[in-house]
C-alpha atoms as a PDB file:
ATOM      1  CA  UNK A   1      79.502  95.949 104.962  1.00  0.00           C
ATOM      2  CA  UNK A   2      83.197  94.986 106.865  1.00  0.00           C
ATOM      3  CA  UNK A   3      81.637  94.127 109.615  1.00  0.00           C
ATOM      4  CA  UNK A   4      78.975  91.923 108.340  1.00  0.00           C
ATOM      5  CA  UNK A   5      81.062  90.136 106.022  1.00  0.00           C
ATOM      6  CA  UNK A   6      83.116  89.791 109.246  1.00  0.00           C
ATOM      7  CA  UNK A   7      80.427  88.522 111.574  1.00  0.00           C
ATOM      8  CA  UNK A   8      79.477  86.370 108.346  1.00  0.00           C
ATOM      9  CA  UNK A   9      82.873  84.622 108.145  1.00  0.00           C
ATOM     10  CA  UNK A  10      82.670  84.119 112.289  1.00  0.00           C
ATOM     11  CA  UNK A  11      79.457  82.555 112.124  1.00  0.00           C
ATOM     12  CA  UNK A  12      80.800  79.851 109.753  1.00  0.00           C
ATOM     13  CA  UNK A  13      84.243  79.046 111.024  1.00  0.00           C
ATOM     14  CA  UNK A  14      84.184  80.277 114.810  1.00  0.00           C
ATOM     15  CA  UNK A  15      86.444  77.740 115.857  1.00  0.00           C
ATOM     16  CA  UNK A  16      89.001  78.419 112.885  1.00  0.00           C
ATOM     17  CA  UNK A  17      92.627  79.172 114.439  1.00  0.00           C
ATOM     18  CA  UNK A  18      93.149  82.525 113.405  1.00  0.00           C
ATOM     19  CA  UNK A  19      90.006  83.542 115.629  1.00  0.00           C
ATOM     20  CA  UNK A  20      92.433  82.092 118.732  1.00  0.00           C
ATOM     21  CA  UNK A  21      95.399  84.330 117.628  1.00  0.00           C
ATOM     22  CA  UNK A  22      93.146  87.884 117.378  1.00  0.00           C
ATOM     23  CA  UNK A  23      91.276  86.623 120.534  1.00  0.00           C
ATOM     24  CA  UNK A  24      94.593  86.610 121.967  1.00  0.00           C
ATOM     25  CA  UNK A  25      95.350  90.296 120.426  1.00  0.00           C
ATOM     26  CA  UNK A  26      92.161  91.408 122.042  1.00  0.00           C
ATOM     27  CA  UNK A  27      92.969  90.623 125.119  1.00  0.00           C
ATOM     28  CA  UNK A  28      95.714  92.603 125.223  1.00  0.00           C
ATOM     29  CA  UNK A  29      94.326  95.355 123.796  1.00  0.00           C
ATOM     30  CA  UNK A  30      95.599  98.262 125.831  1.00  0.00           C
ATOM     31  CA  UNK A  31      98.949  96.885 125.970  1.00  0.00           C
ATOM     32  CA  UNK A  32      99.257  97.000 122.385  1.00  0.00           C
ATOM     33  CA  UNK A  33      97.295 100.734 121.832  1.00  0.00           C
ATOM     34  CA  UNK A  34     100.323 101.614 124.224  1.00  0.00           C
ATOM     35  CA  UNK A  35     102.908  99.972 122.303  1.00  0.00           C
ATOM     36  CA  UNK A  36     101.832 101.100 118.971  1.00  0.00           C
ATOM     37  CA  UNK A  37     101.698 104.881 120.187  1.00  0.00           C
ATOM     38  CA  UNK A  38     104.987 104.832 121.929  1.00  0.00           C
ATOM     39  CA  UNK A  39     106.489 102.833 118.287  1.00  0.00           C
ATOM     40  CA  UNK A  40     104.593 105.108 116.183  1.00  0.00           C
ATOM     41  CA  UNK A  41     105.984 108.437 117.945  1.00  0.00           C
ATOM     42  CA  UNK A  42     109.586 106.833 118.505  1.00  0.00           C
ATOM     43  CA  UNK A  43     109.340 106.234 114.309  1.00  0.00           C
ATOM     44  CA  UNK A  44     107.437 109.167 113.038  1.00  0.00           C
ATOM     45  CA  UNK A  45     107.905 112.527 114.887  1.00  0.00           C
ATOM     46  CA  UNK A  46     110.720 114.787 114.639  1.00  0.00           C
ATOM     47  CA  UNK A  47     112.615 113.834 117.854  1.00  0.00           C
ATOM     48  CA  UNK A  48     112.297 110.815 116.866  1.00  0.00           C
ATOM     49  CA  UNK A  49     113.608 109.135 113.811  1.00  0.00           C
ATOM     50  CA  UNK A  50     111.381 111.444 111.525  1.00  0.00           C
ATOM     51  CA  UNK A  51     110.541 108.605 108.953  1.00  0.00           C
ATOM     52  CA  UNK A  52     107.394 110.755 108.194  1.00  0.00           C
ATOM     53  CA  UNK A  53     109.724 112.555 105.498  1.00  0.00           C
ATOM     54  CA  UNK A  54     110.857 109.630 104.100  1.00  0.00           C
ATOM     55  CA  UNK A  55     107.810 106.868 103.598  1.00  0.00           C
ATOM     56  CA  UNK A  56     104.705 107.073 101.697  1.00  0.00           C
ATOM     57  CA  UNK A  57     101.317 106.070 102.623  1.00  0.00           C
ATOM     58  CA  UNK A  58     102.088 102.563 101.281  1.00  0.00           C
ATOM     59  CA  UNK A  59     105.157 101.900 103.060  1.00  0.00           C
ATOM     60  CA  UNK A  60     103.617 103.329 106.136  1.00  0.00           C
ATOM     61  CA  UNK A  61      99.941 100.900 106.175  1.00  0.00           C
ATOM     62  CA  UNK A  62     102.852  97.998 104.847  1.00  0.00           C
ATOM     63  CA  UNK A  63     104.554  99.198 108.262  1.00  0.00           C
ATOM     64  CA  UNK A  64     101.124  99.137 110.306  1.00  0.00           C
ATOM     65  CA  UNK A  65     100.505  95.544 108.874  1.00  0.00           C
ATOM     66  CA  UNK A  66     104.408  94.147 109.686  1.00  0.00           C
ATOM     67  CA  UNK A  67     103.535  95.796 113.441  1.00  0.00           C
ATOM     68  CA  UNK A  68      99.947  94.709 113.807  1.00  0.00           C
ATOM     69  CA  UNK A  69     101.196  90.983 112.634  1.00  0.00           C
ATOM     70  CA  UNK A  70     104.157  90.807 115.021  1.00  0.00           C
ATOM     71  CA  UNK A  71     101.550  91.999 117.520  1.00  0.00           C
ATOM     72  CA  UNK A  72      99.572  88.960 116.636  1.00  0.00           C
ATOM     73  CA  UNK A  73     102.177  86.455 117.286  1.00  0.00           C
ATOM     74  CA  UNK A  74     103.745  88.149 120.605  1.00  0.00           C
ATOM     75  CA  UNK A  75     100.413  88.515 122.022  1.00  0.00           C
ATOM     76  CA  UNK A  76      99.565  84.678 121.336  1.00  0.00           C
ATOM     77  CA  UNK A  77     102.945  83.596 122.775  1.00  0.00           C
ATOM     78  CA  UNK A  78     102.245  86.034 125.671  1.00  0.00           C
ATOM     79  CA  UNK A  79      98.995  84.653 126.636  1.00  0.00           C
ATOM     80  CA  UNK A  80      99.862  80.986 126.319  1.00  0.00           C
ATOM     81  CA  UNK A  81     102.373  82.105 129.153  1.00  0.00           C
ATOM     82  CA  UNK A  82     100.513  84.529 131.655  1.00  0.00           C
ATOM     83  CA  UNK A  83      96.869  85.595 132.539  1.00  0.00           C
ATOM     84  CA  UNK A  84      97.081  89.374 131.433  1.00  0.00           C
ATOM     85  CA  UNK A  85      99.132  91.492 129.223  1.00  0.00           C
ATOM     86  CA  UNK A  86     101.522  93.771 131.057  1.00  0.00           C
ATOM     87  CA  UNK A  87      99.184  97.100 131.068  1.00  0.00           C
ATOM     88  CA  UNK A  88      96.275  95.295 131.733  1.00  0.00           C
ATOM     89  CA  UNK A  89      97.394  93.340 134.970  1.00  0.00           C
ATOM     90  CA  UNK A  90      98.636  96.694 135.947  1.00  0.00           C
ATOM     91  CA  UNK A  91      95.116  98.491 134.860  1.00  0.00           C
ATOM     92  CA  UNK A  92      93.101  95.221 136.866  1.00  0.00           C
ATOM     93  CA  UNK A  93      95.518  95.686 140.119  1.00  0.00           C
ATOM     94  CA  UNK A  94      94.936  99.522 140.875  1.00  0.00           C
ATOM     95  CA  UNK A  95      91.420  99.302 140.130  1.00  0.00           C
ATOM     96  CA  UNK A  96      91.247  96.630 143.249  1.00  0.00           C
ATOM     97  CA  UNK A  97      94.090  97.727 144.864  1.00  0.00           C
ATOM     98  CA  UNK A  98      95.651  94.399 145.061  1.00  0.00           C
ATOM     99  CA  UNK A  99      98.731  93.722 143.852  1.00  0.00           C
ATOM    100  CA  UNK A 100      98.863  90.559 144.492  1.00  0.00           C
ATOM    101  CA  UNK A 101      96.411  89.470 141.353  1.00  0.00           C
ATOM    102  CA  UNK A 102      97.998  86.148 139.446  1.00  0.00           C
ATOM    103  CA  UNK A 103      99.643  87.096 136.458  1.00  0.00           C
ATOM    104  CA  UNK A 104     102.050  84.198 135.472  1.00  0.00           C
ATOM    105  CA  UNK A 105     100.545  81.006 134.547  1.00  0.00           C
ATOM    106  CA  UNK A 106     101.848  77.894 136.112  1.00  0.00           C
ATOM    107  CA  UNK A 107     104.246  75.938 134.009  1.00  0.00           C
ATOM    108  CA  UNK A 108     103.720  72.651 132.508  1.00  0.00           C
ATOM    109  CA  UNK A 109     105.840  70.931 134.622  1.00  0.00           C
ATOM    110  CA  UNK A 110     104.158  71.794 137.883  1.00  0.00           C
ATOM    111  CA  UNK A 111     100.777  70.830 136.337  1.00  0.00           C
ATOM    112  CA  UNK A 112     102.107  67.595 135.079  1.00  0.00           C
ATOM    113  CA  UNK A 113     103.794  66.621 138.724  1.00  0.00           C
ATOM    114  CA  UNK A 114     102.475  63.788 140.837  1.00  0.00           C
ATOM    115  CA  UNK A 115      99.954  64.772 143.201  1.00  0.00           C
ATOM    116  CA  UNK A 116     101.160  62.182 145.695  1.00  0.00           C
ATOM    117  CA  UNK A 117     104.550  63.415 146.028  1.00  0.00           C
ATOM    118  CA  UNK A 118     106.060  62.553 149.667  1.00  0.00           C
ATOM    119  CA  UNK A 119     106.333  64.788 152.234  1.00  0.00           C
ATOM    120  CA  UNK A 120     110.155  65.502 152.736  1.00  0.00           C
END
């Protein structure tokens, strides 16, 4: 019923802007499965800071919401700036075995530069 109500609410406003942030999320999907393991280990087991003792269920799924949000927003900053997310460039490279793959966008400023700039 989620996902229909879901697919429902795409149908009808595809173009909305919140679509454009969790495309961006999707994108870099691996990069943030890694970074939510490696933050949810670092926060919740023992040798870590062992907050398992000390939050509830609610704090915890308020705590997967605050991370999945900031997730949201870094990964539509990120891809506004380069092609891939960090793990997936690297992921995309050794499958080809070239390194050399573009991962930074070009900046604004090179895109908005005269095309008949003089030879020097």
């Amino acid at each position: 019923m989620i996902i229909s109500l879901t697919l429902l609410v795409y149908a009808k406003y595809s173009k909305a802007y919140i679509f454009q942030w969790l495309a961006s999320y999707g994108k870099m999907s691996l990069t943030n499965c890694v970074f939510q393991a490696v933050f949810g280990v670092i926060l919740f087991y023992e040798f870590g800071f062992g907050l398992y003792k000390y939050l509830d269920s609610a704090w915890s799924l308020a705590l997967g919401f605050f991370v999945f949000a900031t997730q949201v927003m870094i990964s539509h900053y990120w891809s506004k700036k380069f092609y891939y997310g960090p793990m997936e460039w690297v992921w995309r490279s050794a499958t080809y075995f070239d390194f050399t793959i573009k991962f930074r966008r070009q900046s604004l400023g090179s895109e908005m530069a005269p095309k008949w700039r003089m030879k020097s």
